[in-house]
PDB file of N, CA and C in Angstrom:
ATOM      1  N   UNK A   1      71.482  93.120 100.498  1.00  0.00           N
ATOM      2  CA  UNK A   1      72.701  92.351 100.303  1.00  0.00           C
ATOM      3  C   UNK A   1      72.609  91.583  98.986  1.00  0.00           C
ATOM      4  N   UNK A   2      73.714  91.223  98.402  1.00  0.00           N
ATOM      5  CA  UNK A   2      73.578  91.025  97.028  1.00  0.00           C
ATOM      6  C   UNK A   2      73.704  89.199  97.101  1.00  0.00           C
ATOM      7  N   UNK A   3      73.858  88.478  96.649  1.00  0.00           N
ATOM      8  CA  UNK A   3      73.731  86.930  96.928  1.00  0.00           C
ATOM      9  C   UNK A   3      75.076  86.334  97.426  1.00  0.00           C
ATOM     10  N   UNK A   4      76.165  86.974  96.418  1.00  0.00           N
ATOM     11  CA  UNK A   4      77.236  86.523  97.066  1.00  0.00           C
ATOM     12  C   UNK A   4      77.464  86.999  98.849  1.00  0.00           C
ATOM     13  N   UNK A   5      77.100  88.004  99.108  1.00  0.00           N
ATOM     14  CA  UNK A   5      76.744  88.785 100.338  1.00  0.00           C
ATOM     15  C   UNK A   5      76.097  87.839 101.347  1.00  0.00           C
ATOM     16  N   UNK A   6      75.074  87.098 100.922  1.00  0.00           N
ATOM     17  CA  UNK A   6      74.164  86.286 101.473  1.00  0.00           C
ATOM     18  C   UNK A   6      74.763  85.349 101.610  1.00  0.00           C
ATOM     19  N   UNK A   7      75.478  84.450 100.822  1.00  0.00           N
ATOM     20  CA  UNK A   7      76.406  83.245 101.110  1.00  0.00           C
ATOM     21  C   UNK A   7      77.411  83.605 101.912  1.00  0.00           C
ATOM     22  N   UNK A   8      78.127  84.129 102.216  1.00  0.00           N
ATOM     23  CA  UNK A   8      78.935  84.375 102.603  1.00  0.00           C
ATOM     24  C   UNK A   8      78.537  84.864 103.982  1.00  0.00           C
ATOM     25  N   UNK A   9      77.640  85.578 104.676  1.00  0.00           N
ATOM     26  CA  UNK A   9      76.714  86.160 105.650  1.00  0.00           C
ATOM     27  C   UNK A   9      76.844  84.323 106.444  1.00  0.00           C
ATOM     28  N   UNK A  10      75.617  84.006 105.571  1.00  0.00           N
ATOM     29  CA  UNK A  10      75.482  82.598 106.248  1.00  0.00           C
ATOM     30  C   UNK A  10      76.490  81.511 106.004  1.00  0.00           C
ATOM     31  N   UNK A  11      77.692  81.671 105.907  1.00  0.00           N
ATOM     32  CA  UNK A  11      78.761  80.641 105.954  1.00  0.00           C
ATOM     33  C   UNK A  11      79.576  81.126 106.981  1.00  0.00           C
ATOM     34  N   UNK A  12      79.664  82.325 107.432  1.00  0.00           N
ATOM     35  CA  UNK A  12      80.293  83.182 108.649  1.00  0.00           C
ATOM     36  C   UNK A  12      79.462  82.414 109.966  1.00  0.00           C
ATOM     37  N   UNK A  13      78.167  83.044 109.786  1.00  0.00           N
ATOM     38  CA  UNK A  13      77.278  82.736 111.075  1.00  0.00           C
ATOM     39  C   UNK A  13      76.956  81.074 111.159  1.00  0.00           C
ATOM     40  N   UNK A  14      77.232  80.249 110.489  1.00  0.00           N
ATOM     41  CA  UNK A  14      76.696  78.895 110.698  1.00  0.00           C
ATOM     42  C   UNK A  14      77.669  77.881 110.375  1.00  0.00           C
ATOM     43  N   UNK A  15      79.368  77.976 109.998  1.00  0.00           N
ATOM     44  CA  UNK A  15      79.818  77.604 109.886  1.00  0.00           C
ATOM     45  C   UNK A  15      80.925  76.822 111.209  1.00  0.00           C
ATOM     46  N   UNK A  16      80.664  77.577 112.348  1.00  0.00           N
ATOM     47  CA  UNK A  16      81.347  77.594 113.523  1.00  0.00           C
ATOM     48  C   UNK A  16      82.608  77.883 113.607  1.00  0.00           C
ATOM     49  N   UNK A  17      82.664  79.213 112.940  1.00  0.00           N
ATOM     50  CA  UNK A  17      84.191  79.870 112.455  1.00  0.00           C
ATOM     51  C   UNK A  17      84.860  80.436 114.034  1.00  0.00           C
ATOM     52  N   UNK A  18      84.090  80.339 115.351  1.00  0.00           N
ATOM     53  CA  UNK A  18      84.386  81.288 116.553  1.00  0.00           C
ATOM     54  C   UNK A  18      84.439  82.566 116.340  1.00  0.00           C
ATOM     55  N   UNK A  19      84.278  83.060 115.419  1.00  0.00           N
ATOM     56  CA  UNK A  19      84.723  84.789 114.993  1.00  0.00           C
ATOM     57  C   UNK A  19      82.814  85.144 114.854  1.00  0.00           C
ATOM     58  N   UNK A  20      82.657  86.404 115.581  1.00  0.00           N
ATOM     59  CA  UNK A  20      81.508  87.081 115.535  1.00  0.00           C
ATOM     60  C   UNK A  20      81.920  88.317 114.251  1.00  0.00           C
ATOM     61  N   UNK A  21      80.777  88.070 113.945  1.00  0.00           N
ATOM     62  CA  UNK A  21      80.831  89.064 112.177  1.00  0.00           C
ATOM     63  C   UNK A  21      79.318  89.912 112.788  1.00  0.00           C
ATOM     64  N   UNK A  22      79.734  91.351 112.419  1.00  0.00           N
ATOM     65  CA  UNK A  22      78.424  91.828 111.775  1.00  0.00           C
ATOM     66  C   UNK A  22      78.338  92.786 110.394  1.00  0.00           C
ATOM     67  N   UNK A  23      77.063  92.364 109.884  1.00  0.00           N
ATOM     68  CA  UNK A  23      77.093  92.787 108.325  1.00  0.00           C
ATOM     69  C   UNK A  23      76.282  93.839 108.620  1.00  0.00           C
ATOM     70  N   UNK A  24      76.608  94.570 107.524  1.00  0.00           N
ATOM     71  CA  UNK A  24      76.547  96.075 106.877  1.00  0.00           C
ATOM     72  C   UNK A  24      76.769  96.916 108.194  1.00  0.00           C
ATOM     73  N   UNK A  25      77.704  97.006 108.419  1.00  0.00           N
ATOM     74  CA  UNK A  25      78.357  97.314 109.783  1.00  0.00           C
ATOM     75  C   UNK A  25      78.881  99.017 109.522  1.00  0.00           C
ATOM     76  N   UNK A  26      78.595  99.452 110.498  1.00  0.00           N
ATOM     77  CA  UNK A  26      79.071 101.508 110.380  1.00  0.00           C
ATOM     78  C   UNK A  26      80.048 101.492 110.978  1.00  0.00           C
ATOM     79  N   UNK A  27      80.991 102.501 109.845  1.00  0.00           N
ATOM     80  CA  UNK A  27      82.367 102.831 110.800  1.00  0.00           C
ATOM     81  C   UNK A  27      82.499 104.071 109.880  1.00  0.00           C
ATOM     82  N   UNK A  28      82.274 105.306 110.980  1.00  0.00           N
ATOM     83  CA  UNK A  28      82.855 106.793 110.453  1.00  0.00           C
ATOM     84  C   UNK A  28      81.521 107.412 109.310  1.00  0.00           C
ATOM     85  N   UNK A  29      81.953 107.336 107.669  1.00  0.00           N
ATOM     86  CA  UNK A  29      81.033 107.701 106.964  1.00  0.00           C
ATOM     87  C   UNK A  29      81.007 106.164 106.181  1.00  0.00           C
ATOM     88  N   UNK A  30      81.435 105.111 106.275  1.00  0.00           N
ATOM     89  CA  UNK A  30      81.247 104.155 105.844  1.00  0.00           C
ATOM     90  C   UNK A  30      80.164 103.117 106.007  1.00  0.00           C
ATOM     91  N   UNK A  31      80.147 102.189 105.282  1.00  0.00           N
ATOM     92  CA  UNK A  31      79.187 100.876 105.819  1.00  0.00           C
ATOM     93  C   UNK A  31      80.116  99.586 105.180  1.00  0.00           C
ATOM     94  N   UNK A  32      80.723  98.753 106.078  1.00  0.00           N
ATOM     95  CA  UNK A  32      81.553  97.879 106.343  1.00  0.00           C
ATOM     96  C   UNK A  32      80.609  96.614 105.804  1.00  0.00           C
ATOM     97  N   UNK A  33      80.845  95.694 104.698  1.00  0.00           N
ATOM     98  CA  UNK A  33      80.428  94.532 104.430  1.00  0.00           C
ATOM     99  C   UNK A  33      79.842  93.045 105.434  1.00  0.00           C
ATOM    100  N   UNK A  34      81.291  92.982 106.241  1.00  0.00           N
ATOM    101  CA  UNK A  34      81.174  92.557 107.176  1.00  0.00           C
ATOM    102  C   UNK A  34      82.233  92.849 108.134  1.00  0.00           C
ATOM    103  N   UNK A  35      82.252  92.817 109.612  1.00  0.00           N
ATOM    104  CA  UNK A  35      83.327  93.217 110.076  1.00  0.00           C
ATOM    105  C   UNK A  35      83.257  92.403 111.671  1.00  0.00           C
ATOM    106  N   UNK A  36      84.563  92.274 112.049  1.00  0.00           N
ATOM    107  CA  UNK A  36      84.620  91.364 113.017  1.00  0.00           C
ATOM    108  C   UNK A  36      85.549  92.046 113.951  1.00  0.00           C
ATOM    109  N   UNK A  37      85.224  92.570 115.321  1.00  0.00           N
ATOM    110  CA  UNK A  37      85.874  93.607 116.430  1.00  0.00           C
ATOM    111  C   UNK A  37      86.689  92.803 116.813  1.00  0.00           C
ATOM    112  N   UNK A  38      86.735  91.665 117.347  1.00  0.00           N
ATOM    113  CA  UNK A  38      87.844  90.961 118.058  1.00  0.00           C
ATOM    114  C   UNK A  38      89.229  91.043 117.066  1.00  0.00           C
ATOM    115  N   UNK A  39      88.931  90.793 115.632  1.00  0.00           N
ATOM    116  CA  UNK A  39      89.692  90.869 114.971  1.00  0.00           C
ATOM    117  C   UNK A  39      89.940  91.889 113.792  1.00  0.00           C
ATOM    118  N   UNK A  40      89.751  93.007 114.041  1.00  0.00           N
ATOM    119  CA  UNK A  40      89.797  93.934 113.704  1.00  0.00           C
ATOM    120  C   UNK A  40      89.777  93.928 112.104  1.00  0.00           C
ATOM    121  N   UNK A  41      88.868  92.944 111.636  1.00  0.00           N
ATOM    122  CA  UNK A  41      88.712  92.677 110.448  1.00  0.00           C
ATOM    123  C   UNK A  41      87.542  93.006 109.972  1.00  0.00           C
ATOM    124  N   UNK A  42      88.302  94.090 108.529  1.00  0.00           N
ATOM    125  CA  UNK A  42      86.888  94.694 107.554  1.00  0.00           C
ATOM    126  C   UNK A  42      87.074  93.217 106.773  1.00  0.00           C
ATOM    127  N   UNK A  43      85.751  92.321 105.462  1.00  0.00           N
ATOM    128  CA  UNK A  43      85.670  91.670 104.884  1.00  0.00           C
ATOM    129  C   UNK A  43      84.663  92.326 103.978  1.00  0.00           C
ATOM    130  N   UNK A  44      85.457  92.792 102.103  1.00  0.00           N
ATOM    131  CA  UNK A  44      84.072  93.573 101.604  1.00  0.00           C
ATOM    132  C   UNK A  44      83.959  92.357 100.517  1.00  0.00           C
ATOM    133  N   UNK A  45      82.859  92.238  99.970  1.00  0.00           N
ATOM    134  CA  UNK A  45      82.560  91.467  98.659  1.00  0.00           C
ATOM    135  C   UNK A  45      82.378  92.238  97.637  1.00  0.00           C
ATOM    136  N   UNK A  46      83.456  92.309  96.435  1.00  0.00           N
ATOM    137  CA  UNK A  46      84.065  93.220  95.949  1.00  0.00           C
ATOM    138  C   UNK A  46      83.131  92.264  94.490  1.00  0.00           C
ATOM    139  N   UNK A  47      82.586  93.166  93.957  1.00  0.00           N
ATOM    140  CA  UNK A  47      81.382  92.708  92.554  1.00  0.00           C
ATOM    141  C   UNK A  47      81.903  93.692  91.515  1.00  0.00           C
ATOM    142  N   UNK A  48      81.087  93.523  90.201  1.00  0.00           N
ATOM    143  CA  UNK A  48      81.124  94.276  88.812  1.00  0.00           C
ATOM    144  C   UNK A  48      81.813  95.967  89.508  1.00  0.00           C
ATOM    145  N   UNK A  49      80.487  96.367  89.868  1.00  0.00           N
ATOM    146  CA  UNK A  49      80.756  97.624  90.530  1.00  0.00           C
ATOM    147  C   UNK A  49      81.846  98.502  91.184  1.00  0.00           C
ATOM    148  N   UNK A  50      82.851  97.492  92.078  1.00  0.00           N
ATOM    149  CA  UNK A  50      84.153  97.926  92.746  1.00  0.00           C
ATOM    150  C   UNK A  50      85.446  98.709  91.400  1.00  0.00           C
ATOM    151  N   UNK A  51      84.917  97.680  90.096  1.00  0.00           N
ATOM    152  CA  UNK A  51      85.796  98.297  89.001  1.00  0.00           C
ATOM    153  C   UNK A  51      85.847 100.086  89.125  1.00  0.00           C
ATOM    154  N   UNK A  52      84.522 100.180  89.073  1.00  0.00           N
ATOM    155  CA  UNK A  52      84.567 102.113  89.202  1.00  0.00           C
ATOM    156  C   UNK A  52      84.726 102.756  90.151  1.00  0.00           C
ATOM    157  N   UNK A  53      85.063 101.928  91.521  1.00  0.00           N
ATOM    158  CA  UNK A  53      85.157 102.700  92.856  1.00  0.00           C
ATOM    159  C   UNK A  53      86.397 102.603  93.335  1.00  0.00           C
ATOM    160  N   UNK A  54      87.520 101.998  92.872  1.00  0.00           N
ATOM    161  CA  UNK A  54      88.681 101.548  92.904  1.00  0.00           C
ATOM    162  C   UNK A  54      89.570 103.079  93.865  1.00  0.00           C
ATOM    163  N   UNK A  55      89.551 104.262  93.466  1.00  0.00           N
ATOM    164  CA  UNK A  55      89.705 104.792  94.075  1.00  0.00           C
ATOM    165  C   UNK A  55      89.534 105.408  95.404  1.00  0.00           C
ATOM    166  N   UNK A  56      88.231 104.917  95.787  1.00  0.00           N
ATOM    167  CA  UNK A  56      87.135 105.387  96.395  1.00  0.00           C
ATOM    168  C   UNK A  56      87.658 105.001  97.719  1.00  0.00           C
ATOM    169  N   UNK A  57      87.435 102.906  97.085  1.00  0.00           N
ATOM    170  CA  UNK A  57      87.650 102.124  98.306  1.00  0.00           C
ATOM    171  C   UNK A  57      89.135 101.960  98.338  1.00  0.00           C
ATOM    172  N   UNK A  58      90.067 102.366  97.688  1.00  0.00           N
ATOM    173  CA  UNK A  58      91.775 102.723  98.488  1.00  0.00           C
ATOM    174  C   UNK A  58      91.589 104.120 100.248  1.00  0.00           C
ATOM    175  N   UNK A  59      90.637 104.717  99.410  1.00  0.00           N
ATOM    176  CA  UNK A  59      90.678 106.018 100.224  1.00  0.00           C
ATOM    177  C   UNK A  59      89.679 105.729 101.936  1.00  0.00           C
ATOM    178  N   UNK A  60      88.884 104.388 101.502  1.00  0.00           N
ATOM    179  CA  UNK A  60      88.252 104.103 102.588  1.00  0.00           C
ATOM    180  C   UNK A  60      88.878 102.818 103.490  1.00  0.00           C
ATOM    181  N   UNK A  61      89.786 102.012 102.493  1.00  0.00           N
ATOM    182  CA  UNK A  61      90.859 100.819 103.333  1.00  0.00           C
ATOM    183  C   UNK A  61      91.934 101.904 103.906  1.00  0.00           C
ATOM    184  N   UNK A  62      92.376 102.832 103.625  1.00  0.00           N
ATOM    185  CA  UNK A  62      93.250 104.110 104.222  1.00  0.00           C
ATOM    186  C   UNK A  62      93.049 104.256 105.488  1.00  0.00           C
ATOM    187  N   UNK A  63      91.275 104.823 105.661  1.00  0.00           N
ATOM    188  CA  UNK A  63      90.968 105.295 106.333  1.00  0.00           C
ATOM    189  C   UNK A  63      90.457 103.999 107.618  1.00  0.00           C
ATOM    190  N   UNK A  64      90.127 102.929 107.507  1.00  0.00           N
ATOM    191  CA  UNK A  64      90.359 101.779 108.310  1.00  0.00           C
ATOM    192  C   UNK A  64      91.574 101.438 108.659  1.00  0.00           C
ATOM    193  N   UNK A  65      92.473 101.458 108.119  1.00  0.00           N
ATOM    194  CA  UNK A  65      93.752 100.973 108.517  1.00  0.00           C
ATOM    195  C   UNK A  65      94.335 102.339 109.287  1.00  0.00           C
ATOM    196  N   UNK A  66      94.204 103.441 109.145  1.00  0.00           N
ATOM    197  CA  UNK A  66      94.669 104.112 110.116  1.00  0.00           C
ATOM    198  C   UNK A  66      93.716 103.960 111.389  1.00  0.00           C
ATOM    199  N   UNK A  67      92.585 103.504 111.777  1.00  0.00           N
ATOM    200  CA  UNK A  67      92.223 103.140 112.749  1.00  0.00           C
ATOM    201  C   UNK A  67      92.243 101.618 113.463  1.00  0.00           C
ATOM    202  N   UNK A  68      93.114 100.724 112.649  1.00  0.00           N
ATOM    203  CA  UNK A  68      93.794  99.456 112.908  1.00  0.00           C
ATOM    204  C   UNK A  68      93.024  98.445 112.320  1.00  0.00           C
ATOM    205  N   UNK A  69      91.928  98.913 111.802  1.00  0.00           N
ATOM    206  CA  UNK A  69      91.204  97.539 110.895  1.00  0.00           C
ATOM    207  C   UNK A  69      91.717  96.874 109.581  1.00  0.00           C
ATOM    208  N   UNK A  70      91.952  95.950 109.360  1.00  0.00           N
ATOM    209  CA  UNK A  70      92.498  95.415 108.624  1.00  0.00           C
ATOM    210  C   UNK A  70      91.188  95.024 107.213  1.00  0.00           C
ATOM    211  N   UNK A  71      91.348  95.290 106.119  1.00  0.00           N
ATOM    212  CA  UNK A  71      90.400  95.364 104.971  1.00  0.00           C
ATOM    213  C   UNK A  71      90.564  94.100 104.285  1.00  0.00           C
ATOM    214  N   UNK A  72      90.154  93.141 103.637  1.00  0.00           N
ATOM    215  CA  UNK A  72      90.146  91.810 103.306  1.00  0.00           C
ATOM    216  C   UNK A  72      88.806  92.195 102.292  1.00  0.00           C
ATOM    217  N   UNK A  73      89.846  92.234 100.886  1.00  0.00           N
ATOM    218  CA  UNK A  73      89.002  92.315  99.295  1.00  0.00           C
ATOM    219  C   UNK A  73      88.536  90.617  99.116  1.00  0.00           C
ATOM    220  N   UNK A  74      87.202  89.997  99.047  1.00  0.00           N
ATOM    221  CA  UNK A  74      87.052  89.332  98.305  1.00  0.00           C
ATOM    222  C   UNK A  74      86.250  89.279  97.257  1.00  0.00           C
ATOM    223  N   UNK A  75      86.561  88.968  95.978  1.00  0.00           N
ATOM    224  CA  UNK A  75      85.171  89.064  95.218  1.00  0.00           C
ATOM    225  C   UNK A  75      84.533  87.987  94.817  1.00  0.00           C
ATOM    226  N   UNK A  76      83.070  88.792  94.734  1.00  0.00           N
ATOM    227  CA  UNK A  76      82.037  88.391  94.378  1.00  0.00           C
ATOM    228  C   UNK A  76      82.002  86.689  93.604  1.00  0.00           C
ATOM    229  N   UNK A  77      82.933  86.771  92.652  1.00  0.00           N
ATOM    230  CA  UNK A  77      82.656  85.107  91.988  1.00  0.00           C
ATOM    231  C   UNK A  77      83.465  84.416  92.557  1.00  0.00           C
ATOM    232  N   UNK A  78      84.699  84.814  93.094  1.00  0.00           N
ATOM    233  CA  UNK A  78      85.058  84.179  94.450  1.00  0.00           C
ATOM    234  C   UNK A  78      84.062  83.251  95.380  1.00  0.00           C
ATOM    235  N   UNK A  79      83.536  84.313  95.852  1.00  0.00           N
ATOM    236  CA  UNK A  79      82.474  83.760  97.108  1.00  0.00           C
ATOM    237  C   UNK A  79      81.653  82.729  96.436  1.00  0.00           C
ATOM    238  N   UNK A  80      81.316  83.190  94.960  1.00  0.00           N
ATOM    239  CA  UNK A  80      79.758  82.117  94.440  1.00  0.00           C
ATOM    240  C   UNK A  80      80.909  80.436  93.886  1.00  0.00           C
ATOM    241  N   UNK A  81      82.035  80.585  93.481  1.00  0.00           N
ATOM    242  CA  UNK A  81      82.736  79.662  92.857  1.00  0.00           C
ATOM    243  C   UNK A  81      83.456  78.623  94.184  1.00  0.00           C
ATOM    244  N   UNK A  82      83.656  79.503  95.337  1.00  0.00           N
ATOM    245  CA  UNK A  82      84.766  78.754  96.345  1.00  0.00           C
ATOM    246  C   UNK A  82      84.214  79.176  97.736  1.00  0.00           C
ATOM    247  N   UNK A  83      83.374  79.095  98.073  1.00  0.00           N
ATOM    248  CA  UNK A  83      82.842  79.663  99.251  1.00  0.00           C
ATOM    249  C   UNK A  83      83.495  78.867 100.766  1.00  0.00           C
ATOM    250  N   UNK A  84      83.925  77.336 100.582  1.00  0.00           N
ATOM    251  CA  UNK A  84      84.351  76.796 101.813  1.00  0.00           C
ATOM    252  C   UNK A  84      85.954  77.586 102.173  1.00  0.00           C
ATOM    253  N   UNK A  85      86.611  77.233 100.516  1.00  0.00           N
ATOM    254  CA  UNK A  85      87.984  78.151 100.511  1.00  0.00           C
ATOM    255  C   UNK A  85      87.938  79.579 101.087  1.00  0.00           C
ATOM    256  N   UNK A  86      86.540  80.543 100.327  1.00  0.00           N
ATOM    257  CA  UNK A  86      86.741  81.905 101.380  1.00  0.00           C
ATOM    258  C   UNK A  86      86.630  81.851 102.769  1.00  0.00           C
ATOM    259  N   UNK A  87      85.792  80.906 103.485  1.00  0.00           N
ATOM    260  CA  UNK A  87      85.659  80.857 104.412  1.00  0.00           C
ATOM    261  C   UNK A  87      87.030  80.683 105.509  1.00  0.00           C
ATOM    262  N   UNK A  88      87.665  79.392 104.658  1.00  0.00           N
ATOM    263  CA  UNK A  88      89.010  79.046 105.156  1.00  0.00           C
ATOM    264  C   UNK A  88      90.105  80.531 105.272  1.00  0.00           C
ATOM    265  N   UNK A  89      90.592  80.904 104.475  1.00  0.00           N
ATOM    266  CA  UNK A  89      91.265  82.134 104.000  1.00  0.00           C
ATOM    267  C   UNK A  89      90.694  83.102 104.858  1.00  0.00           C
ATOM    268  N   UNK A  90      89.375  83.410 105.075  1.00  0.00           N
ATOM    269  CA  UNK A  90      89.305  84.545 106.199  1.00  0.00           C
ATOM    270  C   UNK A  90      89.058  84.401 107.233  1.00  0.00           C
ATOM    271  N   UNK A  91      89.450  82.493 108.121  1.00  0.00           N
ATOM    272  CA  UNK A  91      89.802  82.669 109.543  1.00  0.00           C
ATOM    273  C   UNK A  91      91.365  82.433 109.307  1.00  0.00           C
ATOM    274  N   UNK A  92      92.018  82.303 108.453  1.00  0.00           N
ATOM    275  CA  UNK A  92      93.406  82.517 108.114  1.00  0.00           C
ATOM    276  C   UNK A  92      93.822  83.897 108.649  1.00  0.00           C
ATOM    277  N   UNK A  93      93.250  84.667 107.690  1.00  0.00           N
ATOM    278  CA  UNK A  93      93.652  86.259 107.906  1.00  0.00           C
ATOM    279  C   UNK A  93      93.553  86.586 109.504  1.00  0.00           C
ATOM    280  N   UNK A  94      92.351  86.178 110.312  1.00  0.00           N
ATOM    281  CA  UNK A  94      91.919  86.930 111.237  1.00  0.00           C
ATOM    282  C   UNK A  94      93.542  86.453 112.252  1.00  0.00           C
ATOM    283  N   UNK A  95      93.678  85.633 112.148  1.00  0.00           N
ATOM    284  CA  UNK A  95      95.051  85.346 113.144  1.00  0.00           C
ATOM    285  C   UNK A  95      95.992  86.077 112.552  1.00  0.00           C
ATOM    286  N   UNK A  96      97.070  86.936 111.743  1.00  0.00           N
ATOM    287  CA  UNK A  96      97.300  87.574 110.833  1.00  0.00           C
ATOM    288  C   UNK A  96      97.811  88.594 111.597  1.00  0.00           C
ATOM    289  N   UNK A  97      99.061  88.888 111.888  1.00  0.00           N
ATOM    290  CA  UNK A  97      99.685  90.327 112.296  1.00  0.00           C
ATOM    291  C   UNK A  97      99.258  91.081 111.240  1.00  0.00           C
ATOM    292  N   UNK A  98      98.718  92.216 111.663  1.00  0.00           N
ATOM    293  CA  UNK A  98      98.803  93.675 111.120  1.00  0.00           C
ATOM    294  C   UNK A  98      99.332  94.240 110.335  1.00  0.00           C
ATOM    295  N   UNK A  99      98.939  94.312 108.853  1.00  0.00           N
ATOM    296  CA  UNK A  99      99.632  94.660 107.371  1.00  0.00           C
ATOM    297  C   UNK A  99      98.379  94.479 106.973  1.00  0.00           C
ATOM    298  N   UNK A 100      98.942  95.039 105.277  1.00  0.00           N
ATOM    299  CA  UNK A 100      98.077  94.916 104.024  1.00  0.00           C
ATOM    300  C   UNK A 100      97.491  93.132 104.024  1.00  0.00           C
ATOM    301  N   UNK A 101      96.597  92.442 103.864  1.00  0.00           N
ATOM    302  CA  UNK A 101      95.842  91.834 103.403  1.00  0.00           C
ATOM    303  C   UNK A 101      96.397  90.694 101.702  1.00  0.00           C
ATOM    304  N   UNK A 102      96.967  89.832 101.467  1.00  0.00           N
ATOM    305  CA  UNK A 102      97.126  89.405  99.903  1.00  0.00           C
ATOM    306  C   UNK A 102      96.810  88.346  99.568  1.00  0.00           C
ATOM    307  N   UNK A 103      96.678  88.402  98.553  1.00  0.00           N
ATOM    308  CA  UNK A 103      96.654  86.665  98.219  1.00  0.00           C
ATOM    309  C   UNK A 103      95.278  86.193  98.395  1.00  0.00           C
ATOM    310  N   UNK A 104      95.025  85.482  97.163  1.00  0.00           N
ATOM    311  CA  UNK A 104      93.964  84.995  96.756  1.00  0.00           C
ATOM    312  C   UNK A 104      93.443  84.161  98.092  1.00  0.00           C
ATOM    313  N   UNK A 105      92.000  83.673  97.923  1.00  0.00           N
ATOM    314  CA  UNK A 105      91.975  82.503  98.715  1.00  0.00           C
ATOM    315  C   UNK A 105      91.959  80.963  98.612  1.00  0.00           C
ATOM    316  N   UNK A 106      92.395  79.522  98.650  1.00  0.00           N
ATOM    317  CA  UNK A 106      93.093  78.597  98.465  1.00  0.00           C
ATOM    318  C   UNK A 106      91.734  77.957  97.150  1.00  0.00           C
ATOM    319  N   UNK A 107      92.455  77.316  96.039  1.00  0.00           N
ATOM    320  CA  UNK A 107      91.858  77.110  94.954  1.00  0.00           C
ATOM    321  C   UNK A 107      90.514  75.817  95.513  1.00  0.00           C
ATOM    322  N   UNK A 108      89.529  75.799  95.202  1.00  0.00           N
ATOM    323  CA  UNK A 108      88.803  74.681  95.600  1.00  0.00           C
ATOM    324  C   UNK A 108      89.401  73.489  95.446  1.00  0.00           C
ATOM    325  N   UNK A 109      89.233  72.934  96.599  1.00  0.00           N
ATOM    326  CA  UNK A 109      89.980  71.615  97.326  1.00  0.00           C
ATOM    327  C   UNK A 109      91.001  71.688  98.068  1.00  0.00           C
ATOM    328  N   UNK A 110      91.918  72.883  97.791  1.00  0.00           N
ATOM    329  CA  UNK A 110      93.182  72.774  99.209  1.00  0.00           C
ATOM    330  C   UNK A 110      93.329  73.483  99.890  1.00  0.00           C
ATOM    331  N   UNK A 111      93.640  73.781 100.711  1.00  0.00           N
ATOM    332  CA  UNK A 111      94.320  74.478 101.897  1.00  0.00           C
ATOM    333  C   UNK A 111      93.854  73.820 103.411  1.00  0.00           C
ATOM    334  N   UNK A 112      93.208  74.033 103.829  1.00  0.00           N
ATOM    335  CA  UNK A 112      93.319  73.501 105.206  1.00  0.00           C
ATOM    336  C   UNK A 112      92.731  72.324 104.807  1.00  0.00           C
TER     337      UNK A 112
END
C-alpha cells in the first residue's frame, strides 16, 4: 500500500466511521482499494500512475457499477493534504442513492 493508502486505511478503521472497509479487496479480475459491502462502496486512491490507466479504470468502474458498486475516485494528495475532509466526504457518499460518484471532497475546515 502506498502511504496515502495507509492514511487513509487507518482513518477508515480508527476513526469510528460505523462503515466496515476492507483493503485490497477482490472483485472479479480486480483488486478494489478499499471497499465497503454494506455500502456497496468501491474507494480507489487515485496517484501519479491513474494518469495512464484512465481508460483502464473507466472499463473497471463499468464493470462495478454494473454489479451495483458504486466507485469513489480519490486522489492521492487529496488524502495526504485533507485527510479528515476525505474521511467526511466518504461517509457522505456511503448514504448516497445510486449514481456516478462527484465532487471533490470539502476544502480543509468545512463541511460537516
Amino acid at each position: 500500500m502506498t502511504k496515502p493508502e495507509r492514511l487513509l486505511w487507518w482513518a477508515l478503521r480508527n476513526k469510528g466511521t460505523g462503515l466496515r472497509f476492507r483493503k485490497q479487496h477482490p472483485a472479479g479480475c480486480y483488486i478494489l482499494d478499499f471497499y465497503c459491502d454494506s455500502a456497496k462502496l468501491c474507494v480507489e486512491v487515485d496517484g501519479d500512475t491513474h494518469d495512464f490507466t484512465a481508460s483502464r479504470d473507466a472499463a473497471r468502474d463499468r464493470w462495478l457499477a454494473a454489479r451495483g458498486v458504486r466507485t469513489l475516485r480519490i486522489s492521492s494528495n487529496e488524502v495526504l493534504n485533507n485527510l479528515d475532509g476525505v474521511v467526511r466526504y466518504i461517509l457522505d457518499q456511503s448514504d448516497a442513492p445510486s449514481g456516478p460518484l462527484r465532487g471533490p471532497p470539502p476544502p480543509r475546515g468545512e463541511g460537516l
